[in-house]
Protein backbone atom coordinates (compact mmCIF):
# COMPACT_ATOMS: atom_id res chain seq x y z
CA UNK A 1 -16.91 -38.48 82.87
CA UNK A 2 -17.38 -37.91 86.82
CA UNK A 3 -16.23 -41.00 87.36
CA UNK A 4 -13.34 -40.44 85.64
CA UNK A 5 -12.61 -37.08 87.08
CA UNK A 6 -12.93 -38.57 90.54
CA UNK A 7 -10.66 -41.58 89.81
CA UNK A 8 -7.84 -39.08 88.50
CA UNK A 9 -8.37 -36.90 91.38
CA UNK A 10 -8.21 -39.93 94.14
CA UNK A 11 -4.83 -40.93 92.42
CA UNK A 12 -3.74 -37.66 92.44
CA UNK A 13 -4.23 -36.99 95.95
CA UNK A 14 -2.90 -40.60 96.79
CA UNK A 15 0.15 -39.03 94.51
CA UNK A 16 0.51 -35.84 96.30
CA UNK A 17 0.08 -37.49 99.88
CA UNK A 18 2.81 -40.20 98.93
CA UNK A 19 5.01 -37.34 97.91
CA UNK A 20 4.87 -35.57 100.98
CA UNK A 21 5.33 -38.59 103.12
CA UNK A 22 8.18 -39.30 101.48
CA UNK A 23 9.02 -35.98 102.29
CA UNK A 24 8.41 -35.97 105.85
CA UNK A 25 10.18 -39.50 106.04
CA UNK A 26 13.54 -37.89 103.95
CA UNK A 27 13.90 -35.33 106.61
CA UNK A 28 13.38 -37.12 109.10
CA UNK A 29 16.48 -39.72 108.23
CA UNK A 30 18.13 -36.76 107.74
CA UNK A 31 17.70 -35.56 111.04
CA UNK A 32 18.33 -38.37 112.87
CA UNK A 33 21.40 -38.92 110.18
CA UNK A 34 22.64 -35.38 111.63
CA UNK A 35 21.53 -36.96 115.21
CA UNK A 36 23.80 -39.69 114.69
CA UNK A 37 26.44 -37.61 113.63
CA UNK A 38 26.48 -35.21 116.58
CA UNK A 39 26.58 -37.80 118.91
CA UNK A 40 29.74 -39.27 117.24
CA UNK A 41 31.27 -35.78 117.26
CA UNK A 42 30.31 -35.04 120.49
CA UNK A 43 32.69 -38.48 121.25
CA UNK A 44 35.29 -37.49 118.95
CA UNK A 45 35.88 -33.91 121.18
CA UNK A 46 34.92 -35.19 124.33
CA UNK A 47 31.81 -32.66 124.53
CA UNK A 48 29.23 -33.30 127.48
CA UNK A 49 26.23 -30.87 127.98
CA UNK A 50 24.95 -30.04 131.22
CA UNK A 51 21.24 -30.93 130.25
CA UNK A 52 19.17 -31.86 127.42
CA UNK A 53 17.74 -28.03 126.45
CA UNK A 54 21.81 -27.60 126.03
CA UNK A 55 22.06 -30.83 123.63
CA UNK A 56 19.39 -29.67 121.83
CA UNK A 57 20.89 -25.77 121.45
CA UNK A 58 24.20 -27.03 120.26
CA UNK A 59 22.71 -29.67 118.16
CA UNK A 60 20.67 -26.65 116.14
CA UNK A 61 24.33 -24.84 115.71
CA UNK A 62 25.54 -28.09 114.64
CA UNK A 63 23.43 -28.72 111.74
CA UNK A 64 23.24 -25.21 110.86
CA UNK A 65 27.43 -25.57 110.96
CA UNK A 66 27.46 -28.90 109.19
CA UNK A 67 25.30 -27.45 106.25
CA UNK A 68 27.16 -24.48 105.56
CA UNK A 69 30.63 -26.65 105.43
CA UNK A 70 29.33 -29.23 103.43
CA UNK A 71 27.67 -26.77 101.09
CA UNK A 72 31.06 -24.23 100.36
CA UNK A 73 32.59 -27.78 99.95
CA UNK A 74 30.41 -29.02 97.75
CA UNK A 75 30.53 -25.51 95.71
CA UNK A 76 34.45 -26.23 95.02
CA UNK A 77 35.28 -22.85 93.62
CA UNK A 78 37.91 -21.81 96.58
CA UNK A 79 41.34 -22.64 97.17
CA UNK A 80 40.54 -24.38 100.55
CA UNK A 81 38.27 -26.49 102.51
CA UNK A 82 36.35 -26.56 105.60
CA UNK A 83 35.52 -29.25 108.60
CA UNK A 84 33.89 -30.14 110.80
CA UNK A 85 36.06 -29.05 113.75
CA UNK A 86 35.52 -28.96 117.29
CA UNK A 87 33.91 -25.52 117.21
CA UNK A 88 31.26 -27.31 115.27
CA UNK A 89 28.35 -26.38 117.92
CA UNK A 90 29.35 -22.90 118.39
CA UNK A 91 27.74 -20.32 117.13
CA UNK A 92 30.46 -17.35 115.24
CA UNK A 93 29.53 -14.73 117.71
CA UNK A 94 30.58 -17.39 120.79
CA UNK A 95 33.66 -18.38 118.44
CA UNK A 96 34.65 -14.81 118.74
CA UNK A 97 33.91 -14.53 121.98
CA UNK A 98 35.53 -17.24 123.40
CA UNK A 99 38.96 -17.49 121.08
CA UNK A 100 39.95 -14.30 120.45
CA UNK A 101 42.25 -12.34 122.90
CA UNK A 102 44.38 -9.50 120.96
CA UNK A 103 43.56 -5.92 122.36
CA UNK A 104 44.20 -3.07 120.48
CA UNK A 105 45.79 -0.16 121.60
CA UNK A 106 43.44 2.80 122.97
CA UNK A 107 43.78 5.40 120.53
CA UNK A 108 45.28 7.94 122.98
CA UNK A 109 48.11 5.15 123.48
CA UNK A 110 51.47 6.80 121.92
CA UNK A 111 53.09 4.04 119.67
CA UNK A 112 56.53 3.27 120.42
CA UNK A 113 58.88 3.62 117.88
CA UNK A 114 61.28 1.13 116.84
CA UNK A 115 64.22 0.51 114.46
CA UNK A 116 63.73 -2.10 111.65
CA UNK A 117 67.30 -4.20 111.24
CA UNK A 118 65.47 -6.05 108.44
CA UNK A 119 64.89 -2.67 106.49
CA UNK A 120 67.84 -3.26 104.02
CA UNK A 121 67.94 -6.69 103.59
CA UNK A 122 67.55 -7.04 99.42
CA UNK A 123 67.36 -10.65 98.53
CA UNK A 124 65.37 -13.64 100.95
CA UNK A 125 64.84 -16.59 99.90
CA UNK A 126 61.85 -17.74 97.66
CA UNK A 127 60.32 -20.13 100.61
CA UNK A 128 60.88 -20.00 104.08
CA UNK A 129 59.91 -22.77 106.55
CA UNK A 130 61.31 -22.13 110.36
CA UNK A 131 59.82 -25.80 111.54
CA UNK A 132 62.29 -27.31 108.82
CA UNK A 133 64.87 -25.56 110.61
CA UNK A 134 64.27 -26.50 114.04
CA UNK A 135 62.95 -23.15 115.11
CA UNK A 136 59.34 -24.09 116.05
CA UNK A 137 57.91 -25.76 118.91
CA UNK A 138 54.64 -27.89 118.58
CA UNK A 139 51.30 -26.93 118.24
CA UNK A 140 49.88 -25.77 121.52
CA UNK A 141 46.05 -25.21 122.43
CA UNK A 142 45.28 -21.88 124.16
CA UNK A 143 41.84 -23.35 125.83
CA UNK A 144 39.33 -25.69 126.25
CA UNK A 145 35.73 -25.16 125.35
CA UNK A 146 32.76 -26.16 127.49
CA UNK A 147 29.03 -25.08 128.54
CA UNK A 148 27.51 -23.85 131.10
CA UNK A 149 24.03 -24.50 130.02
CA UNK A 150 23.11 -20.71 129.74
CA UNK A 151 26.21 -18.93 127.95
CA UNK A 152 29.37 -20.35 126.59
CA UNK A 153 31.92 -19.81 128.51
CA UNK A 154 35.42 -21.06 129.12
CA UNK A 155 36.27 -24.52 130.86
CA UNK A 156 38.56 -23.53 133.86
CA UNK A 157 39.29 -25.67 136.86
CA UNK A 158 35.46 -25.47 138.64
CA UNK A 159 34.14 -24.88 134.65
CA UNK A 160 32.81 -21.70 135.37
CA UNK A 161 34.69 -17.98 134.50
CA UNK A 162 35.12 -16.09 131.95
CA UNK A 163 36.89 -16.09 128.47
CA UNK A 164 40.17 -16.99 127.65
CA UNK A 165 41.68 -14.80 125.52
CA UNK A 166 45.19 -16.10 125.87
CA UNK A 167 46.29 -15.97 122.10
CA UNK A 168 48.65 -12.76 122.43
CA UNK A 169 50.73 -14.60 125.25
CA UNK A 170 51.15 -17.99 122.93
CA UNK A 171 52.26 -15.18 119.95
CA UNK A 172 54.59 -13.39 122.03
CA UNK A 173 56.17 -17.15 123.03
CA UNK A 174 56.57 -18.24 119.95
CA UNK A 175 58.41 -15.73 118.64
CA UNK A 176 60.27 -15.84 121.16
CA UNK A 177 61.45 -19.18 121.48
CA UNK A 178 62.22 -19.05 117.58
CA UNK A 179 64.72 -16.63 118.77
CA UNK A 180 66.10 -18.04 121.44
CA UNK A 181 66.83 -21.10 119.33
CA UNK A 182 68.40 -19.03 116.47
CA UNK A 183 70.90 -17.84 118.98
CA UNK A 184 71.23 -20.90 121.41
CA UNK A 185 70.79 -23.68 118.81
CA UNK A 186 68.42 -24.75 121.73
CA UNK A 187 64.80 -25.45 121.12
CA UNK A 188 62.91 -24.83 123.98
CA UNK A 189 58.89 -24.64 125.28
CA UNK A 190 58.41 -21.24 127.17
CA UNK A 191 55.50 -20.70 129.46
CA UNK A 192 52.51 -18.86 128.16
CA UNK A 193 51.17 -19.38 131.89
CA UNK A 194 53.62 -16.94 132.83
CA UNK A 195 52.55 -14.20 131.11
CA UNK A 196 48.99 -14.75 131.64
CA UNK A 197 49.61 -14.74 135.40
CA UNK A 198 52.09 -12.34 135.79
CA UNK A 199 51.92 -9.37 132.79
CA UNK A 200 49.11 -7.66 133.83
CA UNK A 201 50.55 -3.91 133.52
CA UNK A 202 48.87 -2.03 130.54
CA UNK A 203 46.86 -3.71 127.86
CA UNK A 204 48.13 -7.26 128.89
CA UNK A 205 45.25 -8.80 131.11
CA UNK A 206 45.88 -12.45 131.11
CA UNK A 207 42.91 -14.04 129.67
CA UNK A 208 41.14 -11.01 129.07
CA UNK A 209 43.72 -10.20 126.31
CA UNK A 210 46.82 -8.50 125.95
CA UNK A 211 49.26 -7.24 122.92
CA UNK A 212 52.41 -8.92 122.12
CA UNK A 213 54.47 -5.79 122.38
CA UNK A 214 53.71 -5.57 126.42
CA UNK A 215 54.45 -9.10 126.59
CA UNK A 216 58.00 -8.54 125.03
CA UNK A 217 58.08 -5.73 127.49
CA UNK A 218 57.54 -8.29 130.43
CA UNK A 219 60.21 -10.74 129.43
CA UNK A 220 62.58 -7.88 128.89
CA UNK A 221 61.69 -6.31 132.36
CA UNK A 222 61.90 -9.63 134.33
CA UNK A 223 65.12 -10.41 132.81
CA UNK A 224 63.80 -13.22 130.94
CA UNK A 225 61.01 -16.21 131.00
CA UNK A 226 60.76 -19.67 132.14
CA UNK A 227 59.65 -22.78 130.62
CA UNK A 228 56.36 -24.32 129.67
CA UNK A 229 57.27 -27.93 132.18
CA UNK A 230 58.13 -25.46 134.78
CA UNK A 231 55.01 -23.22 134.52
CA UNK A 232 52.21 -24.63 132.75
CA UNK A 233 49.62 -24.01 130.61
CA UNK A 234 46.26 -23.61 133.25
CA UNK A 235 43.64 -21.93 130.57
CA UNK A 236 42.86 -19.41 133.11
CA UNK A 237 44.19 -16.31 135.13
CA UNK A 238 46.49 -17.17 138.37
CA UNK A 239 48.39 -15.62 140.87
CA UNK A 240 51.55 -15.05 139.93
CA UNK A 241 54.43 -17.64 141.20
CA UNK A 242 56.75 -16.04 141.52
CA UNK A 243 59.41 -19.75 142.37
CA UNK A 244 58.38 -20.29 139.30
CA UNK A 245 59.04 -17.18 137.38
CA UNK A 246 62.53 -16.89 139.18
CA UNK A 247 63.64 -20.07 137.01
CA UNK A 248 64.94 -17.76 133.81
CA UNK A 249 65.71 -19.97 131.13
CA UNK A 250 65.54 -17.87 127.61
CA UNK A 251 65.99 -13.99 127.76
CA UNK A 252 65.43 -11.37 125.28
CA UNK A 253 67.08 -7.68 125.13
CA UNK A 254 64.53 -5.60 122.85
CA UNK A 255 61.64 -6.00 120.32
CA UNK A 256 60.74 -4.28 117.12
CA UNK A 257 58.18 -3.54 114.93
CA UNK A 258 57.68 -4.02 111.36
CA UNK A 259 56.36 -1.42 109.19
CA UNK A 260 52.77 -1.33 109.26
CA UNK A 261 51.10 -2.39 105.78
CA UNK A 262 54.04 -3.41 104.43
CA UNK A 263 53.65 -7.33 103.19
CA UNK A 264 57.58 -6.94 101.68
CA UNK A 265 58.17 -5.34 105.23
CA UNK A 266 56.94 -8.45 106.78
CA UNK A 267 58.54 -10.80 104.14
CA UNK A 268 61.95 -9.52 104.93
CA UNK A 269 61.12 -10.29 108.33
CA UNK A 270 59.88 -13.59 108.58
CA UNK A 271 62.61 -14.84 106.13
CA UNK A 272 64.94 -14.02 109.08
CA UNK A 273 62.99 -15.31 112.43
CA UNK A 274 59.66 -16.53 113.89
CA UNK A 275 57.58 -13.05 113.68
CA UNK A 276 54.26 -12.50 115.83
CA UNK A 277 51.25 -11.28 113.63
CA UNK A 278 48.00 -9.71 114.31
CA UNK A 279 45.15 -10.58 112.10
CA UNK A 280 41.12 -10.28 112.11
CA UNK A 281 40.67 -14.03 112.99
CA UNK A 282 36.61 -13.92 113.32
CA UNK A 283 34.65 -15.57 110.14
CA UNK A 284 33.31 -18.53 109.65
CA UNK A 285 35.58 -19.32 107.00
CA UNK A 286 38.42 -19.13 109.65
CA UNK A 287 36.35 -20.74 112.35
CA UNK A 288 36.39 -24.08 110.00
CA UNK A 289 39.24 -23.30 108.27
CA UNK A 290 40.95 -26.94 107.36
CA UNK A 291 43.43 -27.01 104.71
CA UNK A 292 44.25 -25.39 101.53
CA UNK A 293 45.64 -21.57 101.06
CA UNK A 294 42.95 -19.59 102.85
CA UNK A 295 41.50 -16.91 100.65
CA UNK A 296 38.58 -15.98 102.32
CA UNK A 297 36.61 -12.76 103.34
CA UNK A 298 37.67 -11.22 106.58
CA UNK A 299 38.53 -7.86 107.52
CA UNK A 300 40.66 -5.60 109.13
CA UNK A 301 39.99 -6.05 112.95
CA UNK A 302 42.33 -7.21 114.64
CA UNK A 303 41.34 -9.61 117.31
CA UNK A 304 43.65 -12.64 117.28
CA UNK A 305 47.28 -13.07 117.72
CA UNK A 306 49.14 -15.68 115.71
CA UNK A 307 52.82 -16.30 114.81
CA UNK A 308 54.49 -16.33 110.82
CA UNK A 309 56.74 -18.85 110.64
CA UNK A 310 57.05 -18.96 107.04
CA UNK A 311 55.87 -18.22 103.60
CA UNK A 312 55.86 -19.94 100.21
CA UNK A 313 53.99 -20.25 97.00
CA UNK A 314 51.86 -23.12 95.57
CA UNK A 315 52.30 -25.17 92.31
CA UNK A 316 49.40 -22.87 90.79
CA UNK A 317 51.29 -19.61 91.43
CA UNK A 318 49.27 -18.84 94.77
CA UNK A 319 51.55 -17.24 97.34
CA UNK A 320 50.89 -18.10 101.15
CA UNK A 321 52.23 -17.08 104.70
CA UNK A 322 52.25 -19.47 106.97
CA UNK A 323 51.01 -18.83 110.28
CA UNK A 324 51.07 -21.34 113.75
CA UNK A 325 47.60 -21.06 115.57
CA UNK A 326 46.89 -22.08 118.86
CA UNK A 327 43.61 -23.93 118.50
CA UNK A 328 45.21 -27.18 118.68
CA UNK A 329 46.36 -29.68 116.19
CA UNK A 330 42.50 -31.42 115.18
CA UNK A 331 42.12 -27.38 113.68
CA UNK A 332 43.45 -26.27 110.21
CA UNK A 333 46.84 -28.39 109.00
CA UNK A 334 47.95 -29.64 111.98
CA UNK A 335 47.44 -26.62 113.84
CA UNK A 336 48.97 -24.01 111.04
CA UNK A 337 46.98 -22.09 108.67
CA UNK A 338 48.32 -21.02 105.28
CA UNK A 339 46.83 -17.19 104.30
CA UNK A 340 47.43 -15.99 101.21
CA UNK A 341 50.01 -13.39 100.69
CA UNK A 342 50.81 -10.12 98.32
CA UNK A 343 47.20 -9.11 97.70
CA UNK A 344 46.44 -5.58 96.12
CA UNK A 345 45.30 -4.52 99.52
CA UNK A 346 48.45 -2.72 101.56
CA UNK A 347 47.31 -4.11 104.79
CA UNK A 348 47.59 -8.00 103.69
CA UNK A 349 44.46 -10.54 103.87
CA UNK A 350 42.61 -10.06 107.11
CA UNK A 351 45.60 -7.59 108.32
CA UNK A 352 48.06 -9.64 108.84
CA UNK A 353 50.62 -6.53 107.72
CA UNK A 354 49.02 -4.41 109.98
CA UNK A 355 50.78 -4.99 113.16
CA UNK A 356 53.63 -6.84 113.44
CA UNK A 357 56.78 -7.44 115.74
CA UNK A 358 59.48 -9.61 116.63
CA UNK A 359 61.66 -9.86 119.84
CA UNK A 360 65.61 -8.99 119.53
CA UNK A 361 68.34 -11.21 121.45
């Protein structure tokens, strides 16, 4: 009977101790599985690290990243998807750090008050798409991401500096070149560079963030703005040139604002130009956002500027605004996110009704 006791307990331990070899040996592929794919998106996005305690960092975020897209994918039960984008090895508080550029007013700021020439408009039509029209300039990226080995911080010319909060000025653009279009039947790339450089008065700080109100102020004041071949895009504060800025090729006379938390406000308005949108831009959902109408949870602070350039409504019923980013095209669809539109809450999914406004010719 010992015998026998000590032969079941031998194969059970033999048992046990295959088990968890297995086990070390399954995680261990999977590691260097996740290894393996790092490396290839590190190639993919041209990342390079300064030194291997960086690698390693990133590679951490990465897998942590990876895991959390695969498994919402894998759950199915949203309307969209996630990928693995090239802000794959950041963590969300550097995301936010480093993408986000909208400032909100100070509190003791007195709001300007503007008319609203949309106000009695009564019938739009049931979709709206300004790049079908010819109204919408490509995709641009507002920065490049690199490391410094100790913080994340923005890749300038000498990759050092701070962040590059640039997404008000690429708002304020491309509403305005929808405009300009609409009345010159010209479609033409303005110069976010510009404004970064050159609107500093007020809230507008270049790549410390700004409001797209002030930058309609700017173009207004200097009689107009030049375009993105003459000026462009640096990713990081400059002196103002002003040879450059003299060259005045699209001009605006005014801006307004759209009723705040007003989605049929806003509806009115997009169905009639290119409008620039503020929204809370900062969760991981939106960090990874891919395709799909996004549905996810965000909030009401507003920290990102973005531009509606149309609205419509899916085969299931789900309506959407459609909204041009300036992460690039390899994030979202192409560069354009669609958020879903007419929710029961008045200041629209992640506030996109909240603050709103749209140049004048």
């Amino acid at each position: 009977m010992v015998s026998i006791c000590k032969s079941q307990c031998f194969f059970a331990f033999i048992l046990i101790l295959g088990m968890w070899s297995y086990g070390v040996a399954s995680r261990e592929l999977q590691e260097s599985s996740m290894s393996a794919r790092h490396e290839q998106w590190m190639a993919t996005f041209g990342k390079v690290y300064v030194d291997a305690a960086e690698k390693e960092r990133r590679f951490k975020i990465f897998k942590d990243n990876v895991e959390y897209i695969e498994s919402f994918n894998t759950a199915g039960n949203k309307p969209y998807k996630l990928s693995v984008n090239k802000f794959a090895d950041l963590t969300n508080e550097e995301f936010k750090g480093a993408r986000n550029g909208y400032r909100r007013p100070f509190q003791t700021r007195p709001t300007k008050v503007t008319s609203f020439q949309y106000e009695n408009v009564t019938a739009v039509p049931a979709t709206m798409d300004w790049r079908e029209k010819g109204v919408v300039t490509p995709i641009k990226a507002s920065v490049t991401i690199c490391y410094t080995g100790i913080d994340i911080k923005i890749c300038l010319l000498i990759l050092f500096g701070t962040r590059t909060g640039s997404c008000w000025a690429f708002s304020t653009v491309a509403a305005t070149e929808g405009i300009n279009q609409l009345t010159t039947g010209k479609l033409v790339s303005l110069s976010e560079q510009e404004l970064v450089d050159c609107d500093t008065r007020g809230e507008d700080q270049g790549c410390e963030g700004g409001l797209m109100e002030d930058g309609f102020e700017f173009i207004i004041r200097n009689h107009g703005i030049t375009t993105e071949a003459n000026y462009p895009y640096q990713a990081a504060d400059g002196t103002c040139n002003s040879k450059k800025e003299a060259s005045r090729i699209a001009k605006i006379t005014g801006y307004e604002s759209v009723p705040t938390n007003s989605e049929a406000a806003l509806l009115k308005a997009v169905a009639n130009q290119p409008i620039s949108v503020s929204i809370d831009a900062g969760g991981s959902g939106f960090q990874f956002y891919s395709s799909g109408v996004f549905t996810g949870e965000c909030g009401t602070e507003l920290d990102h500027g973005v531009t509606a350039v149309g609205y419509g409504e899916t085969s299931d019923g789900t309506k959407y605004w459609l909204v041009k980013n300036s992460w690039g095209t390899s994030w979202g669809e192409e560069g354009y996110i669609r958020m879903q539109r007419d929710i029961d809450a008045e200041e629209g999914l992640c506030g996109i009704a909240m603050d709103s406004s749209y140049p004048t010719a």
